[in-house]
PDB file of N, CA and C in Angstrom:
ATOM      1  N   UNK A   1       4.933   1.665   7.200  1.00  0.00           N
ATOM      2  CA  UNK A   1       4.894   2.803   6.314  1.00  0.00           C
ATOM      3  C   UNK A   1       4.128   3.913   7.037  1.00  0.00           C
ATOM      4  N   UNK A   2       4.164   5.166   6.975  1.00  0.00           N
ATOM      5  CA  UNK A   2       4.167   6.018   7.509  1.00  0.00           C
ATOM      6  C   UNK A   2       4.089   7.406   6.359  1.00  0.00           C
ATOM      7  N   UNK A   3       3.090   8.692   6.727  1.00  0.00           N
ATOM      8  CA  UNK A   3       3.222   9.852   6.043  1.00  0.00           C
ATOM      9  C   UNK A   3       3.106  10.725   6.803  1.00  0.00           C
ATOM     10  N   UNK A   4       4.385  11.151   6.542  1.00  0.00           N
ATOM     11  CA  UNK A   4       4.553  12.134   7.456  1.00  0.00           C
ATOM     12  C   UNK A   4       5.207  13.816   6.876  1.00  0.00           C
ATOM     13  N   UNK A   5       5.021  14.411   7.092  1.00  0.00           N
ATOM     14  CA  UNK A   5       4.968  16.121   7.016  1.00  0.00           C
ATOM     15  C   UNK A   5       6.172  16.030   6.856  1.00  0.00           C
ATOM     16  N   UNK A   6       6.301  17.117   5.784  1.00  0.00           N
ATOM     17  CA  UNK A   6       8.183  16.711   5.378  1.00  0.00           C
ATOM     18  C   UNK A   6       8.965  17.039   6.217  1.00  0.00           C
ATOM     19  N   UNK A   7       8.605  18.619   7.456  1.00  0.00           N
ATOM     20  CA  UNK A   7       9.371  18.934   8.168  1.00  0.00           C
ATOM     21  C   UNK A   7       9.849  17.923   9.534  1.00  0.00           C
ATOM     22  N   UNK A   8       8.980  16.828   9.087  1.00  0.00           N
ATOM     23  CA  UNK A   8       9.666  16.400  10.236  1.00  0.00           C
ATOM     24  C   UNK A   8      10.272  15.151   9.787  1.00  0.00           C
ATOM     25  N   UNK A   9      10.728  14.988   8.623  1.00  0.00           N
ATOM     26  CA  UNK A   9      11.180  13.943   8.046  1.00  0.00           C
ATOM     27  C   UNK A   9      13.032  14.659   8.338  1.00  0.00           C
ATOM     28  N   UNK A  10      13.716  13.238   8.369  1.00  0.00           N
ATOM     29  CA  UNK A  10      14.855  13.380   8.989  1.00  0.00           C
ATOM     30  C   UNK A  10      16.139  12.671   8.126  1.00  0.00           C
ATOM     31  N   UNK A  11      17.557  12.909   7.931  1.00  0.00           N
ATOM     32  CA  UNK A  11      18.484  12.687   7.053  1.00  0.00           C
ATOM     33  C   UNK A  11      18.337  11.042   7.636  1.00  0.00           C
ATOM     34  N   UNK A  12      18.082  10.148   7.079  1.00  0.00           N
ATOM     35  CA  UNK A  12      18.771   8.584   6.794  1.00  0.00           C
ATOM     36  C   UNK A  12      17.144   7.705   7.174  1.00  0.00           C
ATOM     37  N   UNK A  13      16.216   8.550   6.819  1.00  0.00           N
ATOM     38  CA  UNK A  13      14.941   7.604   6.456  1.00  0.00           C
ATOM     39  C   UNK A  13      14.745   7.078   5.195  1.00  0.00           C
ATOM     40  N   UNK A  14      14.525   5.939   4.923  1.00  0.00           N
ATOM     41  CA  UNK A  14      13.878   5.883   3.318  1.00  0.00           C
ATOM     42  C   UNK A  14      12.414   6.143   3.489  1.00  0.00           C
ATOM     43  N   UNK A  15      12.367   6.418   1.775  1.00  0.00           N
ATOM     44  CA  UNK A  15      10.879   6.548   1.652  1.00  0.00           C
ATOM     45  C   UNK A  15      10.374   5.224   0.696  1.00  0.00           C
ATOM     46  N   UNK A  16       9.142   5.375   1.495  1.00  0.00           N
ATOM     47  CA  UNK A  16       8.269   3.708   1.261  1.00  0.00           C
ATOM     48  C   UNK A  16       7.322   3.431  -0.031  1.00  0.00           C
ATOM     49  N   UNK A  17       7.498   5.079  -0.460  1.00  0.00           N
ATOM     50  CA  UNK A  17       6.699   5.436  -1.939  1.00  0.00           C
ATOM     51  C   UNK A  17       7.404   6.589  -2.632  1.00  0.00           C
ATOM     52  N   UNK A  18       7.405   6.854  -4.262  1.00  0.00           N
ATOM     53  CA  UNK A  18       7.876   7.491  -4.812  1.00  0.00           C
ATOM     54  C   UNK A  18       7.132   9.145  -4.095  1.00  0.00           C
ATOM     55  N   UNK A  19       7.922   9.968  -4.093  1.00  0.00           N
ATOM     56  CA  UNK A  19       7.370  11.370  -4.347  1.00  0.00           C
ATOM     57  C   UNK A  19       7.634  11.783  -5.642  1.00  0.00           C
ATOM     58  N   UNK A  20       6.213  12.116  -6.060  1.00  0.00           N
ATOM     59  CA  UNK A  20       5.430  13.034  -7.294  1.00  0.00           C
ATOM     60  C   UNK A  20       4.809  14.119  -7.484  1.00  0.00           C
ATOM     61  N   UNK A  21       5.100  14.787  -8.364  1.00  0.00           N
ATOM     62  CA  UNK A  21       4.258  16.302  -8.713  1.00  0.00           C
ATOM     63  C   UNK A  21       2.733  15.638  -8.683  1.00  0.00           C
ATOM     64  N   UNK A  22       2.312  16.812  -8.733  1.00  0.00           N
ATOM     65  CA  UNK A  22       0.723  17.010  -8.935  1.00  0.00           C
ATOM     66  C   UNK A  22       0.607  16.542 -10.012  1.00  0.00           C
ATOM     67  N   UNK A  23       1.660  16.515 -11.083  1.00  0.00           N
ATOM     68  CA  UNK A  23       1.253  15.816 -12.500  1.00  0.00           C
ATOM     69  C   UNK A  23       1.478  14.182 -12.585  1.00  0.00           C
ATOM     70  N   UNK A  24       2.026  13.720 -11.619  1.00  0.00           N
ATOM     71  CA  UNK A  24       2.229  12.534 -11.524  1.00  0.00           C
ATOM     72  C   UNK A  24       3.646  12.259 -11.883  1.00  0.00           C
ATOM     73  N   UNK A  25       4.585  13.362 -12.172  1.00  0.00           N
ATOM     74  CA  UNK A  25       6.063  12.897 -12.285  1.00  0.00           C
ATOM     75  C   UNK A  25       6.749  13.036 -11.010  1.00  0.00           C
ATOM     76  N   UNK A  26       7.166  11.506 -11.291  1.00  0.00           N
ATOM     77  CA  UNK A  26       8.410  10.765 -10.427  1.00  0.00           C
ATOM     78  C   UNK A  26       9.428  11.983  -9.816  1.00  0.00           C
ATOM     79  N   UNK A  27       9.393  12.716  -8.744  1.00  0.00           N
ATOM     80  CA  UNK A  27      10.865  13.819  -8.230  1.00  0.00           C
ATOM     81  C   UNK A  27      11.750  12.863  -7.519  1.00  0.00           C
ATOM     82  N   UNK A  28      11.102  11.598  -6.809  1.00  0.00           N
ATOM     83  CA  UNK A  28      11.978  10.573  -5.979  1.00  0.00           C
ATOM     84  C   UNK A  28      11.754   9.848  -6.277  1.00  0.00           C
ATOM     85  N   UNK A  29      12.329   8.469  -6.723  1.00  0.00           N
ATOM     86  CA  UNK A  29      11.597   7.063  -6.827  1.00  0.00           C
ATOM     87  C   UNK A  29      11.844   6.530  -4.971  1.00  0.00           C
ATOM     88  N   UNK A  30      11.036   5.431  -4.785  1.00  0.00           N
ATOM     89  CA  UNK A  30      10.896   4.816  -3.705  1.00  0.00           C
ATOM     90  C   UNK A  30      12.149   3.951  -3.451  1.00  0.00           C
ATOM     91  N   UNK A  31      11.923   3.813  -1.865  1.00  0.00           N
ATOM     92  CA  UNK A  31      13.160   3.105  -1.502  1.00  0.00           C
ATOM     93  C   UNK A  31      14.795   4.146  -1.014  1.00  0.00           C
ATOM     94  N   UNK A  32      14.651   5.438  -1.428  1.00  0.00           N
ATOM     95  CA  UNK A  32      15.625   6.234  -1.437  1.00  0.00           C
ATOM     96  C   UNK A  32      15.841   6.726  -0.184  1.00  0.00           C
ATOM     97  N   UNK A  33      17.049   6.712   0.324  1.00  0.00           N
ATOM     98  CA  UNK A  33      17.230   6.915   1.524  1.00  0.00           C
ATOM     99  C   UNK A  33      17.630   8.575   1.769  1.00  0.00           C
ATOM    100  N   UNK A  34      16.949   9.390   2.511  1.00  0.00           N
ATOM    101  CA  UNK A  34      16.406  10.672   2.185  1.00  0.00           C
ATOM    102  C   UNK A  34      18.230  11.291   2.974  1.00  0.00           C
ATOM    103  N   UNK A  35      18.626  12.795   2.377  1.00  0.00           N
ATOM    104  CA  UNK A  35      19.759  13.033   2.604  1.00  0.00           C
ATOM    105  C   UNK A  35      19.411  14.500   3.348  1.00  0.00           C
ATOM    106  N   UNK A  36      20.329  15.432   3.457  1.00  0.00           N
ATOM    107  CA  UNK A  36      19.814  16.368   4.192  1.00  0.00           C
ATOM    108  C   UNK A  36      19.657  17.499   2.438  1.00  0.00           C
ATOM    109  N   UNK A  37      20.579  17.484   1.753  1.00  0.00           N
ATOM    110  CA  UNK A  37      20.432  17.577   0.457  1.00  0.00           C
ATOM    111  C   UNK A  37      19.022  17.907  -0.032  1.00  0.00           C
ATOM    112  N   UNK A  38      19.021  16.614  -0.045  1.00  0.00           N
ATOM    113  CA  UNK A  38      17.564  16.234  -0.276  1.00  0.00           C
ATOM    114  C   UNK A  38      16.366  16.450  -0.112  1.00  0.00           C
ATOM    115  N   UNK A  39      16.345  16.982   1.379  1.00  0.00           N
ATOM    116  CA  UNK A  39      15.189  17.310   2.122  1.00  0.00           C
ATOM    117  C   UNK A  39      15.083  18.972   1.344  1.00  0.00           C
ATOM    118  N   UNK A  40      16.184  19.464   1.279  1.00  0.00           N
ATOM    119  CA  UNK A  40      16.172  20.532   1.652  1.00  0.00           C
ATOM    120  C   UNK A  40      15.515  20.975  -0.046  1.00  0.00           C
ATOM    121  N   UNK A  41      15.791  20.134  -1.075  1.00  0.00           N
ATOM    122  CA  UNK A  41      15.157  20.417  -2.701  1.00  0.00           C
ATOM    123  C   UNK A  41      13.704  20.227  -2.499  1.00  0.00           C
ATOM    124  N   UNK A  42      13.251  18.995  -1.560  1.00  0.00           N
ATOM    125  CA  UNK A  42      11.887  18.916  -1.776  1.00  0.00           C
ATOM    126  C   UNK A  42      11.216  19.818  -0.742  1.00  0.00           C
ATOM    127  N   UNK A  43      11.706  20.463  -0.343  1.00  0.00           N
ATOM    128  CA  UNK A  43      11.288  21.558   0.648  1.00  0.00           C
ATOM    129  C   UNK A  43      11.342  22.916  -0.614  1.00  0.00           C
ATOM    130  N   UNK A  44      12.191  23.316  -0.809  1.00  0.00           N
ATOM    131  CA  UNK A  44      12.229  24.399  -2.033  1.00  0.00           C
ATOM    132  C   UNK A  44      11.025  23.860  -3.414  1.00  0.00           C
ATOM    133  N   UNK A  45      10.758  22.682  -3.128  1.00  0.00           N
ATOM    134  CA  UNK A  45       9.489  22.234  -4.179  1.00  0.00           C
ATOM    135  C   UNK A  45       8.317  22.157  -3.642  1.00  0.00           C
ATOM    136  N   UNK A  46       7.987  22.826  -2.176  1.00  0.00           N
ATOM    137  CA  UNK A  46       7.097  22.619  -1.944  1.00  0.00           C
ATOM    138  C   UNK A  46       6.265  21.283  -1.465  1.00  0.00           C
ATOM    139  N   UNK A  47       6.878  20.560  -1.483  1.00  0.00           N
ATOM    140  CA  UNK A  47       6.411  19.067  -1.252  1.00  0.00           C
ATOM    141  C   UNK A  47       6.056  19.144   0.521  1.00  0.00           C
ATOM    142  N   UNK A  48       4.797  18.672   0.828  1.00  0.00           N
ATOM    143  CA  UNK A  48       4.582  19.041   1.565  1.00  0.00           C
ATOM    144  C   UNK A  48       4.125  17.873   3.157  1.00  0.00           C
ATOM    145  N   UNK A  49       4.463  16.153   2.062  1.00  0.00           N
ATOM    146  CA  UNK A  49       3.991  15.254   2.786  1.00  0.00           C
ATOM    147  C   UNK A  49       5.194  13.863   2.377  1.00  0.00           C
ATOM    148  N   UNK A  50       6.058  13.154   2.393  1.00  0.00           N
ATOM    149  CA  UNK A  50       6.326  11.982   2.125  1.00  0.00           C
ATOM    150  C   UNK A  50       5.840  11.098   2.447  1.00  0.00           C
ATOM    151  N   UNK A  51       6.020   9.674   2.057  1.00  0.00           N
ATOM    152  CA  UNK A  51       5.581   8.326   3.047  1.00  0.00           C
ATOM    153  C   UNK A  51       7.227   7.958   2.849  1.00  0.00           C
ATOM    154  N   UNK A  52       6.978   7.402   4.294  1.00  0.00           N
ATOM    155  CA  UNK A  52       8.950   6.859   5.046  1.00  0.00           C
ATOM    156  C   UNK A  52       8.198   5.526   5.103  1.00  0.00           C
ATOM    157  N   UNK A  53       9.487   4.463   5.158  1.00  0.00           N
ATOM    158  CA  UNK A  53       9.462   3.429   6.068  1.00  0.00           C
ATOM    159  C   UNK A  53       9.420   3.220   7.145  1.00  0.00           C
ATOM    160  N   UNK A  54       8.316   2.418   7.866  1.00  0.00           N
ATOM    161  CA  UNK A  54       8.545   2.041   8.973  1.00  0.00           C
ATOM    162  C   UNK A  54       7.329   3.217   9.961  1.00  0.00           C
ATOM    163  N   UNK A  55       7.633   3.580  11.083  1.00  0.00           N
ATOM    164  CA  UNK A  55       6.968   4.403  11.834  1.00  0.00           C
ATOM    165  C   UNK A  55       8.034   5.018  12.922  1.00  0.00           C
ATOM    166  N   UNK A  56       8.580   6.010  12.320  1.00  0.00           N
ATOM    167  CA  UNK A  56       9.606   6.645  12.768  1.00  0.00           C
ATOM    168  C   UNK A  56       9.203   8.267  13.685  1.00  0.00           C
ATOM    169  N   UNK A  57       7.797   8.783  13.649  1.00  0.00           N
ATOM    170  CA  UNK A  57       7.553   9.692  13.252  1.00  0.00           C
ATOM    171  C   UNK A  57       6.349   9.503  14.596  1.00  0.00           C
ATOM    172  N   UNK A  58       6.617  10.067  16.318  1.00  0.00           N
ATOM    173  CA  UNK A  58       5.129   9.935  16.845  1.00  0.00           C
ATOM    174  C   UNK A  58       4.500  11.439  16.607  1.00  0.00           C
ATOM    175  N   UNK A  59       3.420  10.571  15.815  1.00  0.00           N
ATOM    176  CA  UNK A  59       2.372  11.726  15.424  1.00  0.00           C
ATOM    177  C   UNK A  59       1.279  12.565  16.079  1.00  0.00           C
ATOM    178  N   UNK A  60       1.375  12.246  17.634  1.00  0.00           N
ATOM    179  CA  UNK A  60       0.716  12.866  18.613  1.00  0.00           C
ATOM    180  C   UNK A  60      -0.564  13.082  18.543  1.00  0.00           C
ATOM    181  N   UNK A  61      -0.868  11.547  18.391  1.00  0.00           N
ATOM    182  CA  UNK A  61      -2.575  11.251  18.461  1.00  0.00           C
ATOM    183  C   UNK A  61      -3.341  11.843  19.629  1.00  0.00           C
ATOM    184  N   UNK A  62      -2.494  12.007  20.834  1.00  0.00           N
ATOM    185  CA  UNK A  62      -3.111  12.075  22.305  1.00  0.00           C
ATOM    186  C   UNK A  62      -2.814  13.547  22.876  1.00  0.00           C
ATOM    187  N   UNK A  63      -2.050  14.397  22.375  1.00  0.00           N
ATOM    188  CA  UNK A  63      -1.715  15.772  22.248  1.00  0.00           C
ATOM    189  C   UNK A  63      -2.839  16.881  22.859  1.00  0.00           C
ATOM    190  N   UNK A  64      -2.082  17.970  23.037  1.00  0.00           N
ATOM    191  CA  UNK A  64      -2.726  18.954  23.168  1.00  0.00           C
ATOM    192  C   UNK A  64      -2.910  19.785  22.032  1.00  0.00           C
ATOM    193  N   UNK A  65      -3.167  19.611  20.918  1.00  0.00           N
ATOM    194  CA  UNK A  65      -3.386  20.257  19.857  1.00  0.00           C
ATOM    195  C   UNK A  65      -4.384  20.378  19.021  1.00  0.00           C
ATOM    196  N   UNK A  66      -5.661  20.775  18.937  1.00  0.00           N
ATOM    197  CA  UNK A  66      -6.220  21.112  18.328  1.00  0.00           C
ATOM    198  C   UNK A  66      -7.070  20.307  17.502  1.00  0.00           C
ATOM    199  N   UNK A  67      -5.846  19.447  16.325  1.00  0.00           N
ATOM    200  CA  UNK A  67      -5.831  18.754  15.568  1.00  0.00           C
ATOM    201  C   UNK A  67      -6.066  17.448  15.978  1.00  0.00           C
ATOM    202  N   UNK A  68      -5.476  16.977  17.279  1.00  0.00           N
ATOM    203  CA  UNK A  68      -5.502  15.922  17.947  1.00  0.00           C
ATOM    204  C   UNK A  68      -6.844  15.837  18.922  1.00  0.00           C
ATOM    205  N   UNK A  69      -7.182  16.747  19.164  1.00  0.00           N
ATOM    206  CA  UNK A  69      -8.440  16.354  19.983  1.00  0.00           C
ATOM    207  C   UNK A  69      -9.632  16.454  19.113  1.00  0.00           C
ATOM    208  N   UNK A  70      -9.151  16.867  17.381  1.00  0.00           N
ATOM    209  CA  UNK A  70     -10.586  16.258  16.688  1.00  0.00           C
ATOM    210  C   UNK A  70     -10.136  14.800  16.684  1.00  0.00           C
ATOM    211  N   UNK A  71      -8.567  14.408  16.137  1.00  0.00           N
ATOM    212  CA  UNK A  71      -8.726  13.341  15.681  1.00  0.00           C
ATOM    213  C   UNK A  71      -9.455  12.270  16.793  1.00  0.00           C
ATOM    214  N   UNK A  72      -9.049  12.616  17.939  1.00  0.00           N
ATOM    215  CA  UNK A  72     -10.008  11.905  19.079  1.00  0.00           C
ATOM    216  C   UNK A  72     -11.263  11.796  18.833  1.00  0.00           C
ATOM    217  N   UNK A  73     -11.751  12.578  18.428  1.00  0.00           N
ATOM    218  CA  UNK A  73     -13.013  12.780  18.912  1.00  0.00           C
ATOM    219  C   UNK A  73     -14.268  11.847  17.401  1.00  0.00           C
ATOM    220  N   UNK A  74     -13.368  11.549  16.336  1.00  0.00           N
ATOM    221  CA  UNK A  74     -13.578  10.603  15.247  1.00  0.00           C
ATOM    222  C   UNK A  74     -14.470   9.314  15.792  1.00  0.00           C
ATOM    223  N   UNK A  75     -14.255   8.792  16.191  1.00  0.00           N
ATOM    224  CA  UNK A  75     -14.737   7.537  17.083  1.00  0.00           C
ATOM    225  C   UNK A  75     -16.153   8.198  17.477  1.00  0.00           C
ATOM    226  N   UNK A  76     -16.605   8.812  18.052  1.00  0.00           N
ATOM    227  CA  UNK A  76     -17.917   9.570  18.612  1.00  0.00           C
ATOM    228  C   UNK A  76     -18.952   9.993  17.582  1.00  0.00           C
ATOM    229  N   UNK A  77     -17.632  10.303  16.824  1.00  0.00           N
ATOM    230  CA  UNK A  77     -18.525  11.258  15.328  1.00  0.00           C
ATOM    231  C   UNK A  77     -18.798   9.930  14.388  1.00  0.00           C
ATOM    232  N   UNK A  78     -18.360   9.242  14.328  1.00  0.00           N
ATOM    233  CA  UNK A  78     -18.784   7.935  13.315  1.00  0.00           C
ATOM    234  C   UNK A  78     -19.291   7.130  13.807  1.00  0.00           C
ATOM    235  N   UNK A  79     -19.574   6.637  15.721  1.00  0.00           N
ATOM    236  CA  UNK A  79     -19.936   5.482  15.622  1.00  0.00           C
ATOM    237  C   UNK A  79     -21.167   4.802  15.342  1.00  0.00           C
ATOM    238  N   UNK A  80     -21.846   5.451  14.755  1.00  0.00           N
ATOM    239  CA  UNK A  80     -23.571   5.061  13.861  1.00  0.00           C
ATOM    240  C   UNK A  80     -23.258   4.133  12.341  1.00  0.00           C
ATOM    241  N   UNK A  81     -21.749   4.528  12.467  1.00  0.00           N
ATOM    242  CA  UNK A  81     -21.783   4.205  10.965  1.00  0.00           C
ATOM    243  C   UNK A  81     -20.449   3.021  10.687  1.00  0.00           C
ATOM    244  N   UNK A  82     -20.114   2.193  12.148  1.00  0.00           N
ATOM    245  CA  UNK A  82     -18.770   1.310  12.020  1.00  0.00           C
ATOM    246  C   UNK A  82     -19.012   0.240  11.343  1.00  0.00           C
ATOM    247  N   UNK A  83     -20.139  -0.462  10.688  1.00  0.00           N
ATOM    248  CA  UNK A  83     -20.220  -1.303   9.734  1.00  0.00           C
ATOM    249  C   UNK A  83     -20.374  -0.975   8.316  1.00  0.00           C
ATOM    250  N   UNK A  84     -20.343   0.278   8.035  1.00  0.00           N
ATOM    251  CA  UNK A  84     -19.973   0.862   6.826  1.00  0.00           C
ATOM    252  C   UNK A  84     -18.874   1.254   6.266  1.00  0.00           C
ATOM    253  N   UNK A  85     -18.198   0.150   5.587  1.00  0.00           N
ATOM    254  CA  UNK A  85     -16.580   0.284   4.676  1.00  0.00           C
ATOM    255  C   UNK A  85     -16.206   1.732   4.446  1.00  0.00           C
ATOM    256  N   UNK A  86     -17.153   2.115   3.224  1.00  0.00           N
ATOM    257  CA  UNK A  86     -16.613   3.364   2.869  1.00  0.00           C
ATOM    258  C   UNK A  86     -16.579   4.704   3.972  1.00  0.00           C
ATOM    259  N   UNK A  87     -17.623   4.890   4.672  1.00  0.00           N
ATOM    260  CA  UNK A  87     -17.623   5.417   6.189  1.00  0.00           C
ATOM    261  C   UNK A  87     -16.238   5.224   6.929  1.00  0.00           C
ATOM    262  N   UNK A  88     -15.546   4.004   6.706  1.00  0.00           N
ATOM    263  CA  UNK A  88     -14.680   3.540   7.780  1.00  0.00           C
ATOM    264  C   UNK A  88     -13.402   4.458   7.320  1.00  0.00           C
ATOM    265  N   UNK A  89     -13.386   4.328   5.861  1.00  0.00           N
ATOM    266  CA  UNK A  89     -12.250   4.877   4.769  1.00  0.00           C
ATOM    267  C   UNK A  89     -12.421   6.461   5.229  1.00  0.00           C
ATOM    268  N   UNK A  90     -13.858   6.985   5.218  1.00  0.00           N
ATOM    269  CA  UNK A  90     -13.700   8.488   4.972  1.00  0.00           C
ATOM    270  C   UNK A  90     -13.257   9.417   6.668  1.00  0.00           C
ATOM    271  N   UNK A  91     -13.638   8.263   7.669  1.00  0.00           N
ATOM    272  CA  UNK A  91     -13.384   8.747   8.915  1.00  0.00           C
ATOM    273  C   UNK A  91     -11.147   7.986   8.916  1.00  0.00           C
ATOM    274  N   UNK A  92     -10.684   7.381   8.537  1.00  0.00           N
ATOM    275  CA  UNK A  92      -9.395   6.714   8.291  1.00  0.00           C
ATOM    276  C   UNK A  92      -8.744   8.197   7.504  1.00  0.00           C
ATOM    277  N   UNK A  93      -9.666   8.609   6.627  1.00  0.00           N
ATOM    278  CA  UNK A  93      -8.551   9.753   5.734  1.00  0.00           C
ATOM    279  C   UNK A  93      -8.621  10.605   6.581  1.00  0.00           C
ATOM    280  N   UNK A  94      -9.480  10.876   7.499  1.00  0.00           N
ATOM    281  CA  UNK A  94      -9.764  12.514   8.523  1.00  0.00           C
ATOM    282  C   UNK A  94      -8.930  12.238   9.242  1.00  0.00           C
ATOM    283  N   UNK A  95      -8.555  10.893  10.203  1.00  0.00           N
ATOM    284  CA  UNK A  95      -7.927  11.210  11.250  1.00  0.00           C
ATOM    285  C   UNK A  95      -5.932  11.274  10.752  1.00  0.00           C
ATOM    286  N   UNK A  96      -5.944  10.638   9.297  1.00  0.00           N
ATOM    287  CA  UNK A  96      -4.868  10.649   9.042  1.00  0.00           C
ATOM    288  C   UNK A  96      -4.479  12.217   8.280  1.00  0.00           C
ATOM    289  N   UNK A  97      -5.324  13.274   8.401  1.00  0.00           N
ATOM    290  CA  UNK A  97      -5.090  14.326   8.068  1.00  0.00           C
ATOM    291  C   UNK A  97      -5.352  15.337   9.584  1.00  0.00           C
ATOM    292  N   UNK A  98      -5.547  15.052  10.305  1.00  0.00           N
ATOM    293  CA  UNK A  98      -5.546  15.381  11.529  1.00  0.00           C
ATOM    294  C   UNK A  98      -4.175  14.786  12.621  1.00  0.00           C
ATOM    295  N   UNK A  99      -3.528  13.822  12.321  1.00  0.00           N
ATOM    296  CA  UNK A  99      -2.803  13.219  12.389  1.00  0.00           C
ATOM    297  C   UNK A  99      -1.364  14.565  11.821  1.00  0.00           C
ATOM    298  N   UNK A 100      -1.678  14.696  10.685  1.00  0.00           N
ATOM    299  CA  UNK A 100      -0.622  15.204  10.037  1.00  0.00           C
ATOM    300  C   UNK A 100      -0.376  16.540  10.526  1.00  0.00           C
ATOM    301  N   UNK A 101      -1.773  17.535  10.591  1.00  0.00           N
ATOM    302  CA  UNK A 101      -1.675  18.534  11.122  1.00  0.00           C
ATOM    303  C   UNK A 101      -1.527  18.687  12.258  1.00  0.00           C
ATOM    304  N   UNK A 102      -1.300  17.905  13.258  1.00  0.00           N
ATOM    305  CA  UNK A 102      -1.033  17.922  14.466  1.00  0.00           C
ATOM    306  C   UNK A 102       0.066  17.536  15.105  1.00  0.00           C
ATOM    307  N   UNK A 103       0.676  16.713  13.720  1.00  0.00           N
ATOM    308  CA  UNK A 103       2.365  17.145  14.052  1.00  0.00           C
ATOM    309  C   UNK A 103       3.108  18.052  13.669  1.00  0.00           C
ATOM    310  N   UNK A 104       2.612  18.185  12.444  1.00  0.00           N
ATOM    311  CA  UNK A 104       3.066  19.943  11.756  1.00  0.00           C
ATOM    312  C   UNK A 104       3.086  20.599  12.807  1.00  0.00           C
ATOM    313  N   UNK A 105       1.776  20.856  13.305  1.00  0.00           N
ATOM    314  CA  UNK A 105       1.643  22.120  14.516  1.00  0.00           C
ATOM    315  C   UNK A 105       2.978  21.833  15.934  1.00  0.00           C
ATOM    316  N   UNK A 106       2.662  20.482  16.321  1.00  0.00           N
ATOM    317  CA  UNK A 106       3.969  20.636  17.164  1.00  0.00           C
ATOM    318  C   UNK A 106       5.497  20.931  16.957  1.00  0.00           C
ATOM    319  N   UNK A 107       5.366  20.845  15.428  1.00  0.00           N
ATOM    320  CA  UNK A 107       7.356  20.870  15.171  1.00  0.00           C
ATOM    321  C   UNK A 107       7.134  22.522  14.859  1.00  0.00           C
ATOM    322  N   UNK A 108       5.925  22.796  14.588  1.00  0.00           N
ATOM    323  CA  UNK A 108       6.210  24.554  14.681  1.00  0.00           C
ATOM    324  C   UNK A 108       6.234  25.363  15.897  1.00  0.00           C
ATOM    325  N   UNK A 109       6.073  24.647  16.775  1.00  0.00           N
ATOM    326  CA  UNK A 109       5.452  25.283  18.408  1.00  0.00           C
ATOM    327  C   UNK A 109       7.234  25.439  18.632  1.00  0.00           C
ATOM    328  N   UNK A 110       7.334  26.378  19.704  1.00  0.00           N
ATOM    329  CA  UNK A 110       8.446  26.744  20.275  1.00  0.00           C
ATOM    330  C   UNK A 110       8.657  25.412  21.390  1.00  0.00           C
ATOM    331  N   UNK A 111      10.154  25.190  21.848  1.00  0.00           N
ATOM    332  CA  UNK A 111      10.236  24.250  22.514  1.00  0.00           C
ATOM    333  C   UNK A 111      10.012  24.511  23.784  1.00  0.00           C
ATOM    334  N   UNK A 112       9.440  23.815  24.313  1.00  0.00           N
ATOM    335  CA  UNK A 112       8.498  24.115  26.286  1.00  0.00           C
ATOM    336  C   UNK A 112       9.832  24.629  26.968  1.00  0.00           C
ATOM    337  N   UNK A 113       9.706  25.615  27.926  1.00  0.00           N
ATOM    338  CA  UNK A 113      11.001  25.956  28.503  1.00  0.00           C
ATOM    339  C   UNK A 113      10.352  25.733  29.999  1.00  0.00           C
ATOM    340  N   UNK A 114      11.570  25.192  30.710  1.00  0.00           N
ATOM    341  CA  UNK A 114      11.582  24.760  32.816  1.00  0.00           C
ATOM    342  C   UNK A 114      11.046  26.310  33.293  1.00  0.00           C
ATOM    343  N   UNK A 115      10.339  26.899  33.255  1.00  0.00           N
ATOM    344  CA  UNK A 115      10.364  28.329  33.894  1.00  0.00           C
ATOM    345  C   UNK A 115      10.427  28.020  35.635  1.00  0.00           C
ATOM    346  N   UNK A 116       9.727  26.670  35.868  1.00  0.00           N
ATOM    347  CA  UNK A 116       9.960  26.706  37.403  1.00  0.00           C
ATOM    348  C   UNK A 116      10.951  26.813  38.104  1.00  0.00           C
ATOM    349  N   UNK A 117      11.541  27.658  38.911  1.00  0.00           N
ATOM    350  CA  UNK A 117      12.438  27.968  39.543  1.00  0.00           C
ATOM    351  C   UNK A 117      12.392  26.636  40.711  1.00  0.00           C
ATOM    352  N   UNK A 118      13.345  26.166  40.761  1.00  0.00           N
ATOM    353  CA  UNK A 118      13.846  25.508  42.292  1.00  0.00           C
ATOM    354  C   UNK A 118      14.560  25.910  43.279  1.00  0.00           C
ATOM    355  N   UNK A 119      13.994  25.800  44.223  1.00  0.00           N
ATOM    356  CA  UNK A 119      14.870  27.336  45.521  1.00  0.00           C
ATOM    357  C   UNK A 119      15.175  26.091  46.372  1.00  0.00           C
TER     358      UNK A 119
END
């Protein structure tokens, strides 16, 4: 299971959990195998995160982005505190929101172009 940024969610993934409003109503039940349709309503709704099946999605832990060299840098910033559960949870939600924004940021980046000439 996997959550991943809707834009980079793709026609013939299922999702591994229902998507819900902020109020808690059901827009997808789980298990639904996502269409291009589809994407494109929960995009006009603003929806801004699914969970898919599986791990379809590299989230560019090791990146040049911003986002990715905090999530690195998690491990350094917590390690006083690795026998503390809830510690473990609150550094687990950072890097999985660092995680997210750091693939967002790459599917928005323009695609790298060869500028090197070969003579």
């Amino acid at each position: 299971m996997q959550r991943i940024p809707l834009n980079l969610a793709k026609p013939g993934m299922t999702l591994a959990k229902p998507v819900l409003r902020d109020n808690g109503l059901v827009l997808v039940a789980e298990n639904v195998e996502l269409s291009e349709s589809l994407l494109e309503r929960l995009m006009r709704m603003e929806i801004e995160t699914i969970t898919v099946q599986g791990h379809p999605v590299d989230m560019g832990d090791g990146g040049e982005s911003p986002f990715a060299r905090r999530a690195a840098r998690l491990e350094h910033l917590f390690r006083r505190h690795a026998d503390d559960a809830w510690m473990h949870r609150v550094r687990e939600h950072i890097r999985q929101y660092f995680q997210l924004k750091s693939a967002g940021a790459e599917s928005a980046a323009p695609p790298a172009s060869d500028s090197g000439g070969a003579s």
